[in-house]
N, C-alpha and C. Protein backbone atom coordinates (compact mmCIF):
# COMPACT_ATOMS: atom_id res chain seq x y z
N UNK A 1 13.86 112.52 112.25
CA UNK A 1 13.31 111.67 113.31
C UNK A 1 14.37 110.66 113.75
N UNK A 2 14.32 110.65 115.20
CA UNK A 2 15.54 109.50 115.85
C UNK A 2 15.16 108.10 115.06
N UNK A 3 16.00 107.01 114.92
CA UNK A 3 15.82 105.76 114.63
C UNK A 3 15.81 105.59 116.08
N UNK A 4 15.42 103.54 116.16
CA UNK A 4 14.99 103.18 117.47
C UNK A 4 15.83 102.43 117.65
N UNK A 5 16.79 102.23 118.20
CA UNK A 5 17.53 100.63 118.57
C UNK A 5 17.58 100.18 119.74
N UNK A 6 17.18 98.85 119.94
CA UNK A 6 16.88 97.91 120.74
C UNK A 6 18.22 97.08 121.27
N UNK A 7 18.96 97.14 122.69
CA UNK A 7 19.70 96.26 123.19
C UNK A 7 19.14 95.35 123.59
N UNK A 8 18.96 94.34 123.41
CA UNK A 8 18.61 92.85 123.70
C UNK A 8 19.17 92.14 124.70
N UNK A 9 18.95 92.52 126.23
CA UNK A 9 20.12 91.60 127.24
C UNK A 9 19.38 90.06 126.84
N UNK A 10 20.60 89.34 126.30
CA UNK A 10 20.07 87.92 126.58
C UNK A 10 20.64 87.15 127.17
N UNK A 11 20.24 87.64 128.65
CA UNK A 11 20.42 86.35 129.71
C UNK A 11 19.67 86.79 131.13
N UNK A 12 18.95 85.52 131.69
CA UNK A 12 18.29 85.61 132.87
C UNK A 12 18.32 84.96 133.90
N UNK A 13 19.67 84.83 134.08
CA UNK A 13 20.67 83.96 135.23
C UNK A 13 20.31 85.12 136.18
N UNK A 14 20.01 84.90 137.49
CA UNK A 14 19.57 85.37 138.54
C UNK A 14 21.00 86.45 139.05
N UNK A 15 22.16 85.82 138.52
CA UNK A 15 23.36 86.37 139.32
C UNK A 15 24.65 86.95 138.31
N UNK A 16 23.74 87.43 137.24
CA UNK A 16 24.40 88.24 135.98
C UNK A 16 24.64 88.96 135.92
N UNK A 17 25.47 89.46 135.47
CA UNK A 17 26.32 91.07 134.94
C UNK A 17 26.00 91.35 133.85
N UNK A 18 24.96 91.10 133.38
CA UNK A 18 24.36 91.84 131.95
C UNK A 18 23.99 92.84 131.80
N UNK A 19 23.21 93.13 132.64
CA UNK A 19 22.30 94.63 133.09
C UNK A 19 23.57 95.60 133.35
N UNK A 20 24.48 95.12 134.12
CA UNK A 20 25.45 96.93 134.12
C UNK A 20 26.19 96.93 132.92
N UNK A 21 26.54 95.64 131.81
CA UNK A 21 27.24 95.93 130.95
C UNK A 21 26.04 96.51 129.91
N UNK A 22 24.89 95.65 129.75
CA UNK A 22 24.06 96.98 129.11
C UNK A 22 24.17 97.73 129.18
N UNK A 23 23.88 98.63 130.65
CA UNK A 23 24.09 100.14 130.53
C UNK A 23 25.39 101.14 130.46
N UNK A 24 26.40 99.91 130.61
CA UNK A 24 27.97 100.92 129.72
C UNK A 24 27.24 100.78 128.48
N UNK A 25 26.86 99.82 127.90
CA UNK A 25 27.19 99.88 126.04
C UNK A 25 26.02 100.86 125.58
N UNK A 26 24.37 101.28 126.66
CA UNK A 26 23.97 102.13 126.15
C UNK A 26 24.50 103.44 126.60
N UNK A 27 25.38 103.40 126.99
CA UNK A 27 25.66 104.90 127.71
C UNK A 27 27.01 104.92 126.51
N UNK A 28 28.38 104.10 125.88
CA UNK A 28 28.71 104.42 124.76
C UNK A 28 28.10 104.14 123.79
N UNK A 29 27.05 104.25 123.38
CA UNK A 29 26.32 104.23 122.06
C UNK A 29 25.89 105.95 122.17
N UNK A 30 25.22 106.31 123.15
CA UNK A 30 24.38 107.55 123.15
C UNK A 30 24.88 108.33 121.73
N UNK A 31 23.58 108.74 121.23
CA UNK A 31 24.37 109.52 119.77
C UNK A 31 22.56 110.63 120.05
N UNK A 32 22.97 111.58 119.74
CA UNK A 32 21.78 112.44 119.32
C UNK A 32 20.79 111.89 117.94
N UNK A 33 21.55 111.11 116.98
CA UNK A 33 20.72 110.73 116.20
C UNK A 33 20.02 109.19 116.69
N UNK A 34 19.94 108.90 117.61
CA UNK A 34 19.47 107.68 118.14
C UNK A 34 18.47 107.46 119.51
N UNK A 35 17.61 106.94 119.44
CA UNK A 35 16.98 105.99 120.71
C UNK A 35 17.43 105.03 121.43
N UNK A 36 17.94 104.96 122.08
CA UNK A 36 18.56 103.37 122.40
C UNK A 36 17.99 103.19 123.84
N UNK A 37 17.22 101.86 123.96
CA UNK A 37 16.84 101.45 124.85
C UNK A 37 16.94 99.74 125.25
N UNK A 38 17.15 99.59 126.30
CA UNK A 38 17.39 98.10 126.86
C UNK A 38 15.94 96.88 127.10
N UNK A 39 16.39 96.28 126.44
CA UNK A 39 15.36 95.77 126.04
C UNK A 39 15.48 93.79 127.01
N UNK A 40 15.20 94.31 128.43
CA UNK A 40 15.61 93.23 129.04
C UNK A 40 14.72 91.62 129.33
N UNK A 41 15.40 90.35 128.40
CA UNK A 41 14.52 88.91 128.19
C UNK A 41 13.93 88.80 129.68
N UNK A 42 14.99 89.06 130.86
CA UNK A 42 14.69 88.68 131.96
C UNK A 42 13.13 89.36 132.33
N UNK A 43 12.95 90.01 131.91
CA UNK A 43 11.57 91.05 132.43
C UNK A 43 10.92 90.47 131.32
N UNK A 44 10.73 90.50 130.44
CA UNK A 44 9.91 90.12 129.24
C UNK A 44 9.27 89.11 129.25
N UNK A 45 10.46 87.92 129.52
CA UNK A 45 9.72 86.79 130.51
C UNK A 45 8.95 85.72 129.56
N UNK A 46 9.76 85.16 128.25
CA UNK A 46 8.88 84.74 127.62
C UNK A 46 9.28 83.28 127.77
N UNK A 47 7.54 82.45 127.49
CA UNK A 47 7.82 81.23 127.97
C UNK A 47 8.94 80.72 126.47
N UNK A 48 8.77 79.09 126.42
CA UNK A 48 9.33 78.43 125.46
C UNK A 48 8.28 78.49 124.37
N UNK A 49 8.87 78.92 123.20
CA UNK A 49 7.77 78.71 122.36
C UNK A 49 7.02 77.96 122.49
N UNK A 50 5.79 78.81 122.14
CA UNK A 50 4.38 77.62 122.03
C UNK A 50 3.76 78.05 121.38
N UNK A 51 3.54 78.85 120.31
CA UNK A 51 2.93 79.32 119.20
C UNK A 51 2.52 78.18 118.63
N UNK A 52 0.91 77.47 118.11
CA UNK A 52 0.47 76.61 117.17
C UNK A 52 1.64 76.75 116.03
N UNK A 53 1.67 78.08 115.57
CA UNK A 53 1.76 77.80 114.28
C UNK A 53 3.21 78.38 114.03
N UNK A 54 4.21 78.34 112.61
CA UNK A 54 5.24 78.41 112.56
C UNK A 54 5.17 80.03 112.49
N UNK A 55 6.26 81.05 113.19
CA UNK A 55 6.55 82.33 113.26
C UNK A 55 6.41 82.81 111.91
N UNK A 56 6.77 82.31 111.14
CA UNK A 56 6.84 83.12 109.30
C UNK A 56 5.65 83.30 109.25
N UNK A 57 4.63 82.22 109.77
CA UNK A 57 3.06 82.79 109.63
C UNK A 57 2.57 83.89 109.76
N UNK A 58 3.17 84.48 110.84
CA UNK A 58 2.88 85.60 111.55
C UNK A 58 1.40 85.29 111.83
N UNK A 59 0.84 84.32 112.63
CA UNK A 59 -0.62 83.88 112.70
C UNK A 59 -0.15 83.56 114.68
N UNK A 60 -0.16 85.08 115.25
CA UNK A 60 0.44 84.84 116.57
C UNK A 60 -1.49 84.47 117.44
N UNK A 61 -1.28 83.90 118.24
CA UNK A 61 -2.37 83.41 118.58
C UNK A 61 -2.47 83.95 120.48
N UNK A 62 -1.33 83.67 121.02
CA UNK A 62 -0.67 83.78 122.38
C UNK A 62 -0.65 85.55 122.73
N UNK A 63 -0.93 85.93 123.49
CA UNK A 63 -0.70 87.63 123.86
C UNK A 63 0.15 88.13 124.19
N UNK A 64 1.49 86.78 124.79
CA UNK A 64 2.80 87.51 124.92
C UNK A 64 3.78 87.36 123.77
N UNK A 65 3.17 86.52 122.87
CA UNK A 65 3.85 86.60 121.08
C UNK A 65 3.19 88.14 120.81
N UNK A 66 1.99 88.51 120.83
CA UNK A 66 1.72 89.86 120.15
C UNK A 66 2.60 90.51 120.85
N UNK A 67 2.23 91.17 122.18
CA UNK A 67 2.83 91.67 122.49
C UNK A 67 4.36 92.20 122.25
N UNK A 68 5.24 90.94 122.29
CA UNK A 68 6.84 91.07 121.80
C UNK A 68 6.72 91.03 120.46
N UNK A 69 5.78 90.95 119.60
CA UNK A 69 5.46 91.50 118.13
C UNK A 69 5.74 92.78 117.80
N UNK A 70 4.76 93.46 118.86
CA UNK A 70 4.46 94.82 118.85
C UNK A 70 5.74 95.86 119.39
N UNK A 71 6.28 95.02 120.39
CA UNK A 71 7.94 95.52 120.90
C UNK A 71 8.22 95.16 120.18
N UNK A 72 8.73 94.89 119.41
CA UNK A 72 9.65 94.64 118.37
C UNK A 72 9.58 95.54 117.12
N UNK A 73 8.74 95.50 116.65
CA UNK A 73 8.02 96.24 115.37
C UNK A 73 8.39 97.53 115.67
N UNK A 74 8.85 98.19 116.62
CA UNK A 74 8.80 100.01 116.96
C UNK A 74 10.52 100.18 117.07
N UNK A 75 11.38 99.31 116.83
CA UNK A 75 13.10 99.74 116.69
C UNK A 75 13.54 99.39 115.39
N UNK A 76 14.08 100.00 114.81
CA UNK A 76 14.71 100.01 113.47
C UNK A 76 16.03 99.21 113.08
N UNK A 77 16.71 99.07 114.41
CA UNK A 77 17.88 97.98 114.25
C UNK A 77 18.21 97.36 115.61
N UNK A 78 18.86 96.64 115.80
CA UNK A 78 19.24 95.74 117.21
C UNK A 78 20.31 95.89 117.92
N UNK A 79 21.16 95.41 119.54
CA UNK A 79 22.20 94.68 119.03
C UNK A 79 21.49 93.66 120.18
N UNK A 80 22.28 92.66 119.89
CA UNK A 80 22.00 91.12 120.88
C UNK A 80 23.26 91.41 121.61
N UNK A 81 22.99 91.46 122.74
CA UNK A 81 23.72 91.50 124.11
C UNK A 81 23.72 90.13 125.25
N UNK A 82 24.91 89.27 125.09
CA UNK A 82 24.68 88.30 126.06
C UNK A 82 25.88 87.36 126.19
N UNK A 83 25.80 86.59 127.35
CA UNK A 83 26.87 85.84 127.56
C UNK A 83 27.42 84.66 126.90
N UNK A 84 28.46 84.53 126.05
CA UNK A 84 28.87 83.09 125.75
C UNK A 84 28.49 81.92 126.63
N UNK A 85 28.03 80.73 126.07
CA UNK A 85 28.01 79.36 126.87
C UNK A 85 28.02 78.66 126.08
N UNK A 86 29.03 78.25 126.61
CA UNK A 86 29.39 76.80 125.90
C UNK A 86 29.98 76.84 124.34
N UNK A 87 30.42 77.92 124.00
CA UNK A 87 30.56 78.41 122.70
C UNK A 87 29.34 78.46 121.61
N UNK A 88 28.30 79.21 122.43
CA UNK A 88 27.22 79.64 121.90
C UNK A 88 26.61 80.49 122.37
N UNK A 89 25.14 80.61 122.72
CA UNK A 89 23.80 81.74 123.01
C UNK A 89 23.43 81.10 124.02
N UNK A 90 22.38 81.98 125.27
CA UNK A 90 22.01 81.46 126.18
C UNK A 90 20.56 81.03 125.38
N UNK A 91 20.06 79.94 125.90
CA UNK A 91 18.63 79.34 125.33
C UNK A 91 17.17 80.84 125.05
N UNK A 92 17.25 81.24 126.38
CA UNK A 92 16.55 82.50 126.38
C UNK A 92 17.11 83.74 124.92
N UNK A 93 18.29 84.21 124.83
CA UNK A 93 17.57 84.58 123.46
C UNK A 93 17.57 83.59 122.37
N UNK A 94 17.89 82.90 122.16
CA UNK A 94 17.68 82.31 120.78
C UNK A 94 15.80 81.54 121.26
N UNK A 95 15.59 81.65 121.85
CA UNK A 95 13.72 81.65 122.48
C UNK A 95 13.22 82.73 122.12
N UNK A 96 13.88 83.90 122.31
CA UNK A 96 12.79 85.27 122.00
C UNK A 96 13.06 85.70 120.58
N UNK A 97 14.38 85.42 119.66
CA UNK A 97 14.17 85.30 118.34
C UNK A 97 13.61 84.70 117.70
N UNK A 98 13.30 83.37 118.27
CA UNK A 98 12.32 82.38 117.31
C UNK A 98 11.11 82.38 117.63
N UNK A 99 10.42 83.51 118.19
CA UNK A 99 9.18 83.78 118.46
C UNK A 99 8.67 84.28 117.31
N UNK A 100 9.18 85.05 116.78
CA UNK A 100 9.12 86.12 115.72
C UNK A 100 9.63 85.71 114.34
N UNK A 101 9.42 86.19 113.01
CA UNK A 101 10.01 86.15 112.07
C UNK A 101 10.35 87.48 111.54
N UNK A 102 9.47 87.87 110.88
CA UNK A 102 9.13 88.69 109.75
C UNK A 102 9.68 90.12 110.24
N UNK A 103 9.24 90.66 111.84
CA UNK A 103 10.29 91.68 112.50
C UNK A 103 11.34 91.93 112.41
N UNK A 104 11.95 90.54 112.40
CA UNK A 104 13.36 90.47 112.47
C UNK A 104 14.00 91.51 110.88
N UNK A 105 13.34 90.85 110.43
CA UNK A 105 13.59 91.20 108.38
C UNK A 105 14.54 92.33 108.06
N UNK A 106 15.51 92.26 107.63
CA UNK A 106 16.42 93.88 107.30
C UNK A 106 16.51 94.17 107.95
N UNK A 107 16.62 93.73 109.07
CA UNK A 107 16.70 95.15 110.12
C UNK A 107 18.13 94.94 110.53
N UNK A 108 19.13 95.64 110.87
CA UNK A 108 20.38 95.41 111.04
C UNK A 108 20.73 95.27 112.36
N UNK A 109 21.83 94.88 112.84
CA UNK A 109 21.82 94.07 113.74
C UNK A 109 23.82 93.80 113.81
N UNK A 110 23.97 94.17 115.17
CA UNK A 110 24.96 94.12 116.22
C UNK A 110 25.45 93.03 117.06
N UNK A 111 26.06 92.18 117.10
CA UNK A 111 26.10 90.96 117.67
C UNK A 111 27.37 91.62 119.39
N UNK A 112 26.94 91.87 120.44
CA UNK A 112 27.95 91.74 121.80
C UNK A 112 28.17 90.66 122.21
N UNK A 113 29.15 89.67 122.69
CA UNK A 113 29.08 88.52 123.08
C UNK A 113 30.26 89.17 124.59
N UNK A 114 29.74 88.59 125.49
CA UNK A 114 31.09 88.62 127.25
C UNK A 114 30.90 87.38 127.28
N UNK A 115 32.75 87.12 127.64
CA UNK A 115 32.78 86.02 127.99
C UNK A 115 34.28 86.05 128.49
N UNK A 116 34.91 85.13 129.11
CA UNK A 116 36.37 84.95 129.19
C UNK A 116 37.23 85.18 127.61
N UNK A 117 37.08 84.92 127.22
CA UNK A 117 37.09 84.78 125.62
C UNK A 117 36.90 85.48 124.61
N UNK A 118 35.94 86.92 125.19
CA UNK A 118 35.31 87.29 124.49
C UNK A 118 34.08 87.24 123.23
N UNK A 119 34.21 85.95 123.87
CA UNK A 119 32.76 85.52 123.36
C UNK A 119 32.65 85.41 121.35
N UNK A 120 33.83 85.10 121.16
CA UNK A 120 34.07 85.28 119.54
C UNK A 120 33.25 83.95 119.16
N UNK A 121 33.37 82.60 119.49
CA UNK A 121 32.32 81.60 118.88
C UNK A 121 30.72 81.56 119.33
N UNK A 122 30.60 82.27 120.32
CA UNK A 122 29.02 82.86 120.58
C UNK A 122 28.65 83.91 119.53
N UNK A 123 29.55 84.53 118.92
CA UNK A 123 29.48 85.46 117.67
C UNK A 123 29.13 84.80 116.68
N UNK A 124 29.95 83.66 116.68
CA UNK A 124 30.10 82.68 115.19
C UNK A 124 28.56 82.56 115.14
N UNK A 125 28.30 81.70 116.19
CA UNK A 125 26.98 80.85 115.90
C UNK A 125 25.75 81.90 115.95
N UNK A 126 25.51 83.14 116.67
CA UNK A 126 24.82 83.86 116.60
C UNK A 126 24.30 84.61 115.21
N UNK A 127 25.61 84.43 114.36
CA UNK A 127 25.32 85.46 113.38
C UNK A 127 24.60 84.49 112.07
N UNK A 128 24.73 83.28 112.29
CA UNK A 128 24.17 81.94 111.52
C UNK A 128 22.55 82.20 112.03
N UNK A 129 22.13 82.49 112.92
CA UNK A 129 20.65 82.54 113.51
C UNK A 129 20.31 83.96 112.47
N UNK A 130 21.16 85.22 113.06
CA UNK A 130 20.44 86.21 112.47
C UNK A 130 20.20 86.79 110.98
N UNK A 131 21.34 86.01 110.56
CA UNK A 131 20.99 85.18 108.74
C UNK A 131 20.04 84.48 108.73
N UNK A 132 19.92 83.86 109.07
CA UNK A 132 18.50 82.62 108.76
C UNK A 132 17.42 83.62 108.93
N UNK A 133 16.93 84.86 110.00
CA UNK A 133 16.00 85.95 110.11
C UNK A 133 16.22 86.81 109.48
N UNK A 134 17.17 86.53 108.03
CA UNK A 134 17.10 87.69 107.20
C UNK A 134 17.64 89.30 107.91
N UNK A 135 18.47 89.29 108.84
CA UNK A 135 19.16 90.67 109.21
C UNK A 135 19.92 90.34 108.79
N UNK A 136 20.42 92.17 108.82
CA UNK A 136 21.84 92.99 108.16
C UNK A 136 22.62 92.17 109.22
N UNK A 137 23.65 92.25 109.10
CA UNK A 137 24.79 91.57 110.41
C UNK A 137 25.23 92.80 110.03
N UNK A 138 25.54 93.47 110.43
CA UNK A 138 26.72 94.73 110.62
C UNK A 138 28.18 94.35 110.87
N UNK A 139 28.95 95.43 110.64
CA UNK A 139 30.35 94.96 110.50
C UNK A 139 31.05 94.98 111.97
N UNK A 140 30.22 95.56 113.00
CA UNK A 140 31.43 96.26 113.97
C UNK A 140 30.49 95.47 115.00
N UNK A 141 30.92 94.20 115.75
CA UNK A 141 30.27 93.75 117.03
C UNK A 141 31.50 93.26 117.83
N UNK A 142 31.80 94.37 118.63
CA UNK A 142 32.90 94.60 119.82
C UNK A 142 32.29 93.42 120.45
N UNK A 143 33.78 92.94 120.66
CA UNK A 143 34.16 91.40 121.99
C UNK A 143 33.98 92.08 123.15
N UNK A 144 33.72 91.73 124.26
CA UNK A 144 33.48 92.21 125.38
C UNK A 144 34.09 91.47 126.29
N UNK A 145 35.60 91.33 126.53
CA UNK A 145 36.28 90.27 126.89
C UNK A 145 36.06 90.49 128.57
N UNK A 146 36.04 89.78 129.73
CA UNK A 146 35.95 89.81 131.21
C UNK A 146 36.55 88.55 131.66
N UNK A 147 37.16 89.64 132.93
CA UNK A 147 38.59 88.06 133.63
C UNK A 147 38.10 88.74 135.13
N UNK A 148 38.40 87.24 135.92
CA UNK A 148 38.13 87.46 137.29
C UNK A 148 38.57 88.87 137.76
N UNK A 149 39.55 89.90 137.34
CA UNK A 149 40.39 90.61 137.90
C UNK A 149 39.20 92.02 138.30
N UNK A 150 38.69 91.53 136.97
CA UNK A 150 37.50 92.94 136.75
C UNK A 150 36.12 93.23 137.92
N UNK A 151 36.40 91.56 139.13
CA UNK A 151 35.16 91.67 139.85
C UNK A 151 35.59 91.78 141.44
N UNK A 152 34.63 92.41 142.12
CA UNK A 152 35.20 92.14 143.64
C UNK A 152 34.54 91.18 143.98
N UNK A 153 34.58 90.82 145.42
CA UNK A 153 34.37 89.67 146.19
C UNK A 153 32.63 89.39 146.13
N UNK A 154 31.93 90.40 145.38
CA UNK A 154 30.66 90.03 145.43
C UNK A 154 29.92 89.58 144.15
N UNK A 155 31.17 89.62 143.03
CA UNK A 155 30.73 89.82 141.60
C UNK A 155 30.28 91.14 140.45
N UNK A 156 30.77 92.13 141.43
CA UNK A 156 30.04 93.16 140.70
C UNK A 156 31.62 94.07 140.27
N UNK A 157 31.45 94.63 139.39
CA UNK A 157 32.63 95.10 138.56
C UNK A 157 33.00 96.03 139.16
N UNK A 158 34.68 96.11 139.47
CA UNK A 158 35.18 97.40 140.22
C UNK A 158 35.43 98.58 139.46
N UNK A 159 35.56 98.32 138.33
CA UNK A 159 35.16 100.25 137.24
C UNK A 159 35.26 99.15 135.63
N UNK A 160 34.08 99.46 135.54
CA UNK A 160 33.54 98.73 134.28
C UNK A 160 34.01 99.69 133.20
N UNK A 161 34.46 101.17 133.23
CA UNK A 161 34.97 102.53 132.19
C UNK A 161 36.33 101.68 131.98
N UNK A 162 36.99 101.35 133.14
CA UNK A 162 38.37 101.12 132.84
C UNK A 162 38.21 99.31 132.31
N UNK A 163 37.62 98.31 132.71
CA UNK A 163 37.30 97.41 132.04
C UNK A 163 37.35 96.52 130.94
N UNK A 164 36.34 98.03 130.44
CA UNK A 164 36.19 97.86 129.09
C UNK A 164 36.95 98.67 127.81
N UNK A 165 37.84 99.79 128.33
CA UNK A 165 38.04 100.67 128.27
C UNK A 165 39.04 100.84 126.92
N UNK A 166 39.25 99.38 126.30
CA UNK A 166 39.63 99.09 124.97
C UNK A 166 38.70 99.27 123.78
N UNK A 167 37.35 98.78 124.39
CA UNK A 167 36.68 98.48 123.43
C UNK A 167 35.90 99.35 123.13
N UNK A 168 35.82 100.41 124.17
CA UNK A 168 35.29 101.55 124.35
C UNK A 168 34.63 102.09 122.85
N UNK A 169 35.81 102.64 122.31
CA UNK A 169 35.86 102.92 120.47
C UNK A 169 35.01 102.25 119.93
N UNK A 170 35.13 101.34 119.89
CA UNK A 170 34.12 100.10 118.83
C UNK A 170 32.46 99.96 119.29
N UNK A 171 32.22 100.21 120.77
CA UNK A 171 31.25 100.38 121.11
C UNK A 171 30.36 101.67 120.29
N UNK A 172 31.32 102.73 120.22
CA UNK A 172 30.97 103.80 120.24
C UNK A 172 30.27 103.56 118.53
N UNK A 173 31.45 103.18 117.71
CA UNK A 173 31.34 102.78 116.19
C UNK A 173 29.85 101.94 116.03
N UNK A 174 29.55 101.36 116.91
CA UNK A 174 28.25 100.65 116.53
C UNK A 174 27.36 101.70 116.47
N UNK A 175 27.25 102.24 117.06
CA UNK A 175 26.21 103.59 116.93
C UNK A 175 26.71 104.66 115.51
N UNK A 176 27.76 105.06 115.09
CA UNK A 176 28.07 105.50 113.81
C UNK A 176 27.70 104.61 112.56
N UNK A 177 27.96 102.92 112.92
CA UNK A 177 27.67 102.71 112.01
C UNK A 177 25.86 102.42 111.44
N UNK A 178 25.60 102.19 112.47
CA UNK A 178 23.33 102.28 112.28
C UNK A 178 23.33 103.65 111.66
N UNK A 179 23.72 105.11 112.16
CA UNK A 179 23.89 105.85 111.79
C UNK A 179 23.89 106.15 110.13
N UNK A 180 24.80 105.89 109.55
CA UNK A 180 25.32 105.70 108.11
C UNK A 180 24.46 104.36 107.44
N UNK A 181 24.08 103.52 108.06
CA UNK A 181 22.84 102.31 107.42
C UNK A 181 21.95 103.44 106.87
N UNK A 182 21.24 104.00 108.12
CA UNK A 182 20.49 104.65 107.67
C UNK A 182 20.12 105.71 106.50
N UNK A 183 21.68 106.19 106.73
CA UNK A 183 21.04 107.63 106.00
C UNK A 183 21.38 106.86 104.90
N UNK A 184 22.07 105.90 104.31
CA UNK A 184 22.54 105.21 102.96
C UNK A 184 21.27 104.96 102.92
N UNK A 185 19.80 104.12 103.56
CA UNK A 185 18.43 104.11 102.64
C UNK A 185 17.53 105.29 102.76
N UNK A 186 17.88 106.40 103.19
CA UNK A 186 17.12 107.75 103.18
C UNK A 186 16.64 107.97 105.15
N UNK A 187 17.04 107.02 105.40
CA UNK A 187 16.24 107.52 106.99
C UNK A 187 16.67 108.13 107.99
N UNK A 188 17.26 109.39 107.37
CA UNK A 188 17.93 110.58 108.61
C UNK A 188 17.53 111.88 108.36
């Protein structure tokens, strides 16, 4: 049976390039032993927490906490997909992780960060969150480095293959390595 993994775009800036770099990184992930589907905050749409009660409770009260309960609960590992700011996370996901607890649990997990920079201290601090939720951090979370050169006059990327086209490999490795998680606890 396929495992499920969940790309996480986290960001819902009206005028983002998240969504086409999602779909390079699910289009190099594609593996026959995998599901991979985009799992976009902007559509999901969740307010600021407001759960009464603390997430470890798992005492969800709200219908769009079940709901992203219930999405959540059906993928077997992650990756978090989103833009550096400020040498961190955009507010929106670190909002839709702290909705949740107990989902989060073992489940392994991919950190993408774009940025000028590549987004390496949006890594830092990200991977401090997905420790505290008890995930695997995995070893292989490709930088996703982007410079003005890569956009035309409207913002949209003039060949995102050639782009990215370093990191290509490592993209690909994130999907080998869920791969091998798995079958190391029996689930292939």
């Amino acid at each position: 049976m396929k495992k499920k993994i969940g790309i996480i775009l986290g960001s819902n800036r009206p005028t983002r390039i998240g969504e086409e770099i999602a779909n390079w990184v699910k289009k190099q992930m594609e593996n026959e032993k995998l599901t991979i589907d985009i799992i976009d905050l902007a559509v999901i749409n969740l307010p600021f927490l407001d759960e009464p009660d603390i997430p470890a409770m798992g005492n969800y009260q709200k219908e769009h906490t079940k709901k992203w309960s219930q999405l959540i609960q059906q993928y077997d590992g992650f990756v978090l997909l989103f833009p550096q700011y400020n040498w961190g996370y955009p507010a929106v996901m670190k909002n839709a992780l702290d909705f949740l607890y107990s989902e989060w649990s073992h489940k392994p997990v991919s950190i993408m960060v774009y940025g000028g920079h590549g987004g390496f201290q949006g890594l830092i601090a990200m991977k401090l969150v997905t420790q505290g939720l008890n995930m695997y951090n995995m070893s292989v979370n490709p930088p996703l480095s982007i410079s003005k050169e890569m956009f035309d006059e409207n913002n949209q990327f003039i060949a995102i293959d050639q782009a990215f086209k370093r990191v290509a490999p490592q993209v690909k490795m994130v999907s080998e390595e869920f791969i091998d998680l798995f079958s190391m606890e029996g689930g292939s």
